[in-house]
N, C-alpha and C. Protein backbone atom coordinates (compact mmCIF):
# COMPACT_ATOMS: atom_id res chain seq x y z
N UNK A 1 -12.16 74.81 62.40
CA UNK A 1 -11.25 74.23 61.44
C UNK A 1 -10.68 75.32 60.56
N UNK A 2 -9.39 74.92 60.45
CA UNK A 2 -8.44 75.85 59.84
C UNK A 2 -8.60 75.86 58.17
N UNK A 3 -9.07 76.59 57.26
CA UNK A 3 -8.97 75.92 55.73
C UNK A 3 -7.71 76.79 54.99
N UNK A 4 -7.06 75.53 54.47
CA UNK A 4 -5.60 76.73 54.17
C UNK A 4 -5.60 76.85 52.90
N UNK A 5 -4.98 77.55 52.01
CA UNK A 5 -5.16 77.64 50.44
C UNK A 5 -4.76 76.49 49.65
N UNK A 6 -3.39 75.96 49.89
CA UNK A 6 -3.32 74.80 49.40
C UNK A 6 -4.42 73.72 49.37
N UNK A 7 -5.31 73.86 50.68
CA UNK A 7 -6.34 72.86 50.78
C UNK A 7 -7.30 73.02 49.75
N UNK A 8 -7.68 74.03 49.75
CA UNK A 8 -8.65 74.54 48.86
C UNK A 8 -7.94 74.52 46.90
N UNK A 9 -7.00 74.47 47.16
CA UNK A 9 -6.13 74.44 45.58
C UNK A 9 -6.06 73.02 44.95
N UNK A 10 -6.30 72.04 46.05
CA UNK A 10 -5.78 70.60 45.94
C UNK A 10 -7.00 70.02 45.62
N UNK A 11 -8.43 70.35 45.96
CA UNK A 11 -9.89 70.18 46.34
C UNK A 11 -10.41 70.65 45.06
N UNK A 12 -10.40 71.81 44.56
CA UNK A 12 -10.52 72.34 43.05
C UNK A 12 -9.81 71.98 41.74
N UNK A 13 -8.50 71.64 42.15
CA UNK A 13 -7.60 70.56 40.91
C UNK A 13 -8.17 69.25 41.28
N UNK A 14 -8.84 68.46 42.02
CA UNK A 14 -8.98 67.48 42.23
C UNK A 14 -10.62 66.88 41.17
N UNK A 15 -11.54 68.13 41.47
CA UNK A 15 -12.85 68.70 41.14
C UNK A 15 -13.00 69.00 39.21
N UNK A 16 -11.37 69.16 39.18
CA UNK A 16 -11.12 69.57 37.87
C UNK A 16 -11.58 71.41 37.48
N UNK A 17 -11.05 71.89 38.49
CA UNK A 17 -11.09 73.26 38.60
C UNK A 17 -9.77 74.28 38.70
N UNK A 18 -9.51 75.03 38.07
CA UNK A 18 -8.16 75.58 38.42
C UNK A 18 -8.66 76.96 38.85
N UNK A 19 -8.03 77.81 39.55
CA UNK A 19 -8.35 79.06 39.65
C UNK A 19 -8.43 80.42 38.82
N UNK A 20 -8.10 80.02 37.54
CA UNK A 20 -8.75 80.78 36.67
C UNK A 20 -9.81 81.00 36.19
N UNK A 21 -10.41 79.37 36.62
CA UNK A 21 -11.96 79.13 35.89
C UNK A 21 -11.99 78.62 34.80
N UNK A 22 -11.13 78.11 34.58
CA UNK A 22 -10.67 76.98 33.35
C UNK A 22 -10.98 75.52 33.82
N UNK A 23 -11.80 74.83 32.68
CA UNK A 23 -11.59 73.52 33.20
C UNK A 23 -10.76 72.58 33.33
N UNK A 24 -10.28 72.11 33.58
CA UNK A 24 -8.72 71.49 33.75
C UNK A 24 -9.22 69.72 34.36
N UNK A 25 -8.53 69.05 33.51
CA UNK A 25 -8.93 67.70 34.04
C UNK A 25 -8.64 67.43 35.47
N UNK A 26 -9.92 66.06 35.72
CA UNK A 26 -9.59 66.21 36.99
C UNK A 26 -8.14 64.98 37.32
N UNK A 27 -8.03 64.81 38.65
CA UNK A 27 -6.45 63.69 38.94
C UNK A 27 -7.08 62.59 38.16
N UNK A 28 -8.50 62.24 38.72
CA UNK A 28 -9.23 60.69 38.66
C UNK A 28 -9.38 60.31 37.30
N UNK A 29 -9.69 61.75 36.54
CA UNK A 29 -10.15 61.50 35.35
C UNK A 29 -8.81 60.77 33.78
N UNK A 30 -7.49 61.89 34.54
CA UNK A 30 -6.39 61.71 33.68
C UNK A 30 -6.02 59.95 34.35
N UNK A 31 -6.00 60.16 35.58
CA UNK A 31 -5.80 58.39 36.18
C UNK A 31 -6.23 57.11 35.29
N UNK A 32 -7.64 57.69 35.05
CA UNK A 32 -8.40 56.54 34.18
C UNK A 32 -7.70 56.64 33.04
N UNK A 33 -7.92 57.52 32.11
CA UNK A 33 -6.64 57.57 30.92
C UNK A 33 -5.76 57.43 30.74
N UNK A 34 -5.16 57.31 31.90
CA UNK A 34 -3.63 56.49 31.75
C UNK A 34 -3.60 55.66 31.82
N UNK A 35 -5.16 54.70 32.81
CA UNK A 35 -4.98 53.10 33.08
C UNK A 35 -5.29 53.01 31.72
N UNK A 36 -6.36 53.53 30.91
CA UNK A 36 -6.57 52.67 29.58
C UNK A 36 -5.51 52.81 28.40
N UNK A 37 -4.67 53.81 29.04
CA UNK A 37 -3.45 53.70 27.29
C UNK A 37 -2.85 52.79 27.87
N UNK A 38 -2.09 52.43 29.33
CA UNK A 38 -1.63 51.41 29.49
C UNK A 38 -2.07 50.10 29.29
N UNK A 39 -3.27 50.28 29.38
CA UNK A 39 -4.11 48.69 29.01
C UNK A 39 -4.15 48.87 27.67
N UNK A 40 -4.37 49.50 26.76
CA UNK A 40 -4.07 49.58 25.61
C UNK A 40 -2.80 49.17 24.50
N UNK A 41 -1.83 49.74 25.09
CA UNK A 41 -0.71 49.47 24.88
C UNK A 41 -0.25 47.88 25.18
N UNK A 42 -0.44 47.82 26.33
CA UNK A 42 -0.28 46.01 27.05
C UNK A 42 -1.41 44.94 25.76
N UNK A 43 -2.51 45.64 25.28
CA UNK A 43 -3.08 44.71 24.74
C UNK A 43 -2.34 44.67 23.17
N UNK A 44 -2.03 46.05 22.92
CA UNK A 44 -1.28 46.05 21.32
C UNK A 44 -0.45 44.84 21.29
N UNK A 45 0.70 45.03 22.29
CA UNK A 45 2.04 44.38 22.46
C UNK A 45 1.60 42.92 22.73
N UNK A 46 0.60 42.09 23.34
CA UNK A 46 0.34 41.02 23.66
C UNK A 46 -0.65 40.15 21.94
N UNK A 47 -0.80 41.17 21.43
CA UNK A 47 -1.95 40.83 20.31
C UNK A 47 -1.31 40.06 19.75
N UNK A 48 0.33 40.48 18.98
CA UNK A 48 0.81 39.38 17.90
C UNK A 48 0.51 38.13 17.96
N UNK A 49 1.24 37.87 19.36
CA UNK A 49 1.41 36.57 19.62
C UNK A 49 -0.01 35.92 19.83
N UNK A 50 -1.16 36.10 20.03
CA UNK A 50 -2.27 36.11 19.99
C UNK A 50 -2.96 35.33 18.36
N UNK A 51 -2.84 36.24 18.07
CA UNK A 51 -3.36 36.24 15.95
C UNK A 51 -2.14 35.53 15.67
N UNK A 52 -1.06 35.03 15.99
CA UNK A 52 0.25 34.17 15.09
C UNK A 52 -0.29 32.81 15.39
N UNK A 53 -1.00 32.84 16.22
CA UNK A 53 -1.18 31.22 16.93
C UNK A 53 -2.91 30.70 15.79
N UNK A 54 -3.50 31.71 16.91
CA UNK A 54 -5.25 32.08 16.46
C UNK A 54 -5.14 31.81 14.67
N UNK A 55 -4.16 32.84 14.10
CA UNK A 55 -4.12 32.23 12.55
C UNK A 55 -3.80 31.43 11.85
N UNK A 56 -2.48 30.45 12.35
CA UNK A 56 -2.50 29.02 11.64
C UNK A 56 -3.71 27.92 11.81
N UNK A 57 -4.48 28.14 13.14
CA UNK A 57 -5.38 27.29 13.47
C UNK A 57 -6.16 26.92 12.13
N UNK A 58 -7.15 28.30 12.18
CA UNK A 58 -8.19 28.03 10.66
C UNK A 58 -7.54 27.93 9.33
N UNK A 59 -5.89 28.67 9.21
CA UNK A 59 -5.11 27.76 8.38
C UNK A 59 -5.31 26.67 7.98
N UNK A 60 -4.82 25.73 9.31
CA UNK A 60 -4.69 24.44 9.20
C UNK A 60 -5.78 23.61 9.00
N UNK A 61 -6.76 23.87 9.41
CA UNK A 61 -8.18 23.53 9.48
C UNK A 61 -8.19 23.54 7.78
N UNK A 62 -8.16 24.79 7.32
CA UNK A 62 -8.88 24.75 5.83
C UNK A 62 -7.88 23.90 4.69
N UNK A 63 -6.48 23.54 5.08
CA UNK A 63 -5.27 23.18 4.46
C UNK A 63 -6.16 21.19 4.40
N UNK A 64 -6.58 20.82 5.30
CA UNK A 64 -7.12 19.72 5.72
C UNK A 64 -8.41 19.96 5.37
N UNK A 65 -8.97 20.35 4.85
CA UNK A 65 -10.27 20.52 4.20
C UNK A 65 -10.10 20.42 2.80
N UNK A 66 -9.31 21.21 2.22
CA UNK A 66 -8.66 21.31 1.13
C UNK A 66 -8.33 19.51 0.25
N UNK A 67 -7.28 19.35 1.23
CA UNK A 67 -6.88 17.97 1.25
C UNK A 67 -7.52 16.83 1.05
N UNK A 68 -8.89 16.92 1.91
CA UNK A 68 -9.94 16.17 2.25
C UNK A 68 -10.53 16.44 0.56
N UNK A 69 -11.00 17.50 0.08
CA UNK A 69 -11.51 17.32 -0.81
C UNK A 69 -11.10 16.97 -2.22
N UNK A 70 -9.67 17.18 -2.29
CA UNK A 70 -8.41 16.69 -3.61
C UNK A 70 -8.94 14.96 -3.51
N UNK A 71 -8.86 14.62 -2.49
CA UNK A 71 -9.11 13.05 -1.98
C UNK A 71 -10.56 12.22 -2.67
N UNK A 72 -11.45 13.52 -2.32
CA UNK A 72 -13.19 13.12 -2.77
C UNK A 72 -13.23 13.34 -4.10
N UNK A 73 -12.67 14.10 -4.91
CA UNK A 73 -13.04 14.47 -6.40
C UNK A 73 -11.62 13.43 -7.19
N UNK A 74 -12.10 12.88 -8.51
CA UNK A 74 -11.17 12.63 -8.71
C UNK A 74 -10.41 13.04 -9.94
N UNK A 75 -9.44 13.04 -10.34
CA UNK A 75 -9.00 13.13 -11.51
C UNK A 75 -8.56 15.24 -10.99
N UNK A 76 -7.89 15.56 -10.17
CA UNK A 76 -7.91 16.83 -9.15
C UNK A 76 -6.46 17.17 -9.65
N UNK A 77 -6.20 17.95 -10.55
CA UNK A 77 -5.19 19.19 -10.86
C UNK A 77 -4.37 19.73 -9.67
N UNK A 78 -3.56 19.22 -8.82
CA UNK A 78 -3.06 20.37 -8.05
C UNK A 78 -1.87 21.46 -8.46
N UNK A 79 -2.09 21.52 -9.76
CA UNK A 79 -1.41 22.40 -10.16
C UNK A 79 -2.34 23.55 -10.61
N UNK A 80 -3.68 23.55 -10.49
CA UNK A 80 -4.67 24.61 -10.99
C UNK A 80 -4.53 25.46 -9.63
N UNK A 81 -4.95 25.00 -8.31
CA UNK A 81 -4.57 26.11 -7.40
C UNK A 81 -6.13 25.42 -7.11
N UNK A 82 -7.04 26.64 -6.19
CA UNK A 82 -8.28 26.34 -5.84
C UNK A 82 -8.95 26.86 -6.46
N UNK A 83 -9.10 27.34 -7.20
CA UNK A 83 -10.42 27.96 -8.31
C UNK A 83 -10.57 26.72 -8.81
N UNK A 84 -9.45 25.96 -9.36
CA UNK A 84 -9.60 24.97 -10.22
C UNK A 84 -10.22 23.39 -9.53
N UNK A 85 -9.53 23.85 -8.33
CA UNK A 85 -10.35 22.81 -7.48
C UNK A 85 -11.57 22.88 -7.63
N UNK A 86 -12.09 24.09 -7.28
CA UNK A 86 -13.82 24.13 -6.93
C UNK A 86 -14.62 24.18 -8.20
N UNK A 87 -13.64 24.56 -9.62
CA UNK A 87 -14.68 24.34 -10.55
C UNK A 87 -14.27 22.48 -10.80
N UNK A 88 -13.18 21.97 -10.51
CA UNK A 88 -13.18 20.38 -11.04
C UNK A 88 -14.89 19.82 -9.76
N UNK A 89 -14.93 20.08 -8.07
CA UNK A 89 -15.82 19.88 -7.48
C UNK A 89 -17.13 20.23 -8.42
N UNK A 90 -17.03 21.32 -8.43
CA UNK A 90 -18.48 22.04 -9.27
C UNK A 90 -18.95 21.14 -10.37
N UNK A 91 -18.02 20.51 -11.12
CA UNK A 91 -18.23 20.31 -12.33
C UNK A 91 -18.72 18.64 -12.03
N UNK A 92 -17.22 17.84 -11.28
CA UNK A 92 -18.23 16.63 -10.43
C UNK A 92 -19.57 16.49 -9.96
N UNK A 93 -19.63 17.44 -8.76
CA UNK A 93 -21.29 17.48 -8.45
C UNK A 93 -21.92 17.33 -9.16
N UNK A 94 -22.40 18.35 -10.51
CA UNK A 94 -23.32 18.32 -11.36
C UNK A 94 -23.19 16.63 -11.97
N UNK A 95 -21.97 16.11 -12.36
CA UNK A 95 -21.83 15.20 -13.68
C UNK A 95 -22.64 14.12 -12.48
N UNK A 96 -22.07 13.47 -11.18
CA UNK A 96 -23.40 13.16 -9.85
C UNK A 96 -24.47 13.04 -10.03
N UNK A 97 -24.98 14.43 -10.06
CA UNK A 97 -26.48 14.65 -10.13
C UNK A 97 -27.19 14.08 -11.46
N UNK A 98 -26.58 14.28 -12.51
CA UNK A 98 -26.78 13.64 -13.56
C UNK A 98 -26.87 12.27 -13.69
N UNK A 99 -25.96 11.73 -13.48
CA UNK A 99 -25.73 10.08 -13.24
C UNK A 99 -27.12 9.65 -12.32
N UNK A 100 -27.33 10.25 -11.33
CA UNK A 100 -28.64 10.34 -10.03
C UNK A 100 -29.48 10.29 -11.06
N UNK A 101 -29.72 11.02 -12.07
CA UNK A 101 -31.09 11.35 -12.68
C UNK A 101 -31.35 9.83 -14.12
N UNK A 102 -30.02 10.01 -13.90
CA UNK A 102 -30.49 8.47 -15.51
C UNK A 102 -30.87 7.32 -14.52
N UNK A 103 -29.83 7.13 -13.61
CA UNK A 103 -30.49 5.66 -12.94
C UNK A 103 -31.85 5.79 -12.23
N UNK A 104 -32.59 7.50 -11.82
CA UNK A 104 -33.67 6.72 -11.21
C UNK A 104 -34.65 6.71 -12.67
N UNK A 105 -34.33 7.19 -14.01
CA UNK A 105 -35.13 6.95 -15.54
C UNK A 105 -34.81 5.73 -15.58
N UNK A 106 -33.86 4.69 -15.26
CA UNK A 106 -33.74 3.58 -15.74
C UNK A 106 -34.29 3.02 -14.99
N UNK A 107 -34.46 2.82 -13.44
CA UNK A 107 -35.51 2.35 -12.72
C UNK A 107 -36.80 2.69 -12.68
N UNK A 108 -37.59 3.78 -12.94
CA UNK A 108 -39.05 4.15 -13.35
C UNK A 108 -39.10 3.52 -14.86
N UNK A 109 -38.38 2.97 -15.73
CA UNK A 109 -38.38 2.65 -17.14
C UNK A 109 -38.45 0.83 -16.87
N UNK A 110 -37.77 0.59 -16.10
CA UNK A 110 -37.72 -1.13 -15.45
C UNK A 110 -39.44 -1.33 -14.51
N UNK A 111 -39.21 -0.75 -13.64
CA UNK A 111 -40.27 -0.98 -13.04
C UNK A 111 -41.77 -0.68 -13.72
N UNK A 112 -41.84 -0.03 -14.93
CA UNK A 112 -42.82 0.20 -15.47
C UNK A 112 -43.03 -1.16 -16.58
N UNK A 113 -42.27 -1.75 -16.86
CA UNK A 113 -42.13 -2.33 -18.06
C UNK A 113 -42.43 -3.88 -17.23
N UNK A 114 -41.87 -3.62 -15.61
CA UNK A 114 -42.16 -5.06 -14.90
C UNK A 114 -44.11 -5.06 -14.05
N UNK A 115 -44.30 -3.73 -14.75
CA UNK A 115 -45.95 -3.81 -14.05
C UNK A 115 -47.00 -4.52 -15.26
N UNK A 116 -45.91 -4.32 -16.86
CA UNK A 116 -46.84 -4.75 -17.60
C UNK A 116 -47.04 -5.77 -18.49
């Protein structure tokens, strides 16, 4: 078998060898790097439309949560914004819990008074 220089030139650039003794990338290696900027690039350009959709979702979700809760609290400011929401909620809950706590004193105060 005949080995001709080009053969041997094509086999060493391939190896990632040049004939200086420099390392020099190999074909396969720059190949892969080009598939991934292209896949890279393809994923940049495809993303918008991706996150434009993906982000009204939990938008909408929390817009209807929101809503839902103007509905549950009453006496609800929508002119405070949501801080004001969650302290009018905050402030409900507690006044709740309170109300919770006199009626079960008024029932331990009944039922004590009906044992004796």
């Amino acid at each position: 078998h005949y080995i001709n220089q080009k053969n041997i030139l094509t086999s060493f650039t391939i190896m990632g060898v040049t004939l200086e003794g420099q390392r020099k990338e190999s074909v396969w290696v720059s190949m892969r790097r080009q598939r991934a900027r292209r896949a890279l690039v393809k994923k940049i350009m495809i993303r918008p439309k991706k996150n434009l959709e993906a982000s009204r979702r939990p938008c909408r979700a929390i817009h209807k949560r929101v809503k839902t809760l103007k509905e549950l609290v009453p006496n609800t400011k929508s002119s405070e914004g949501l801080d004001g929401l969650f302290r009018q909620t905050a402030d409900y809950i507690l006044a709740l819990e309170m109300k919770v706590r006199v009626m079960q004193t008024i029932v331990q105060v009944l039922t004590e008074t009906d044992c004796m």
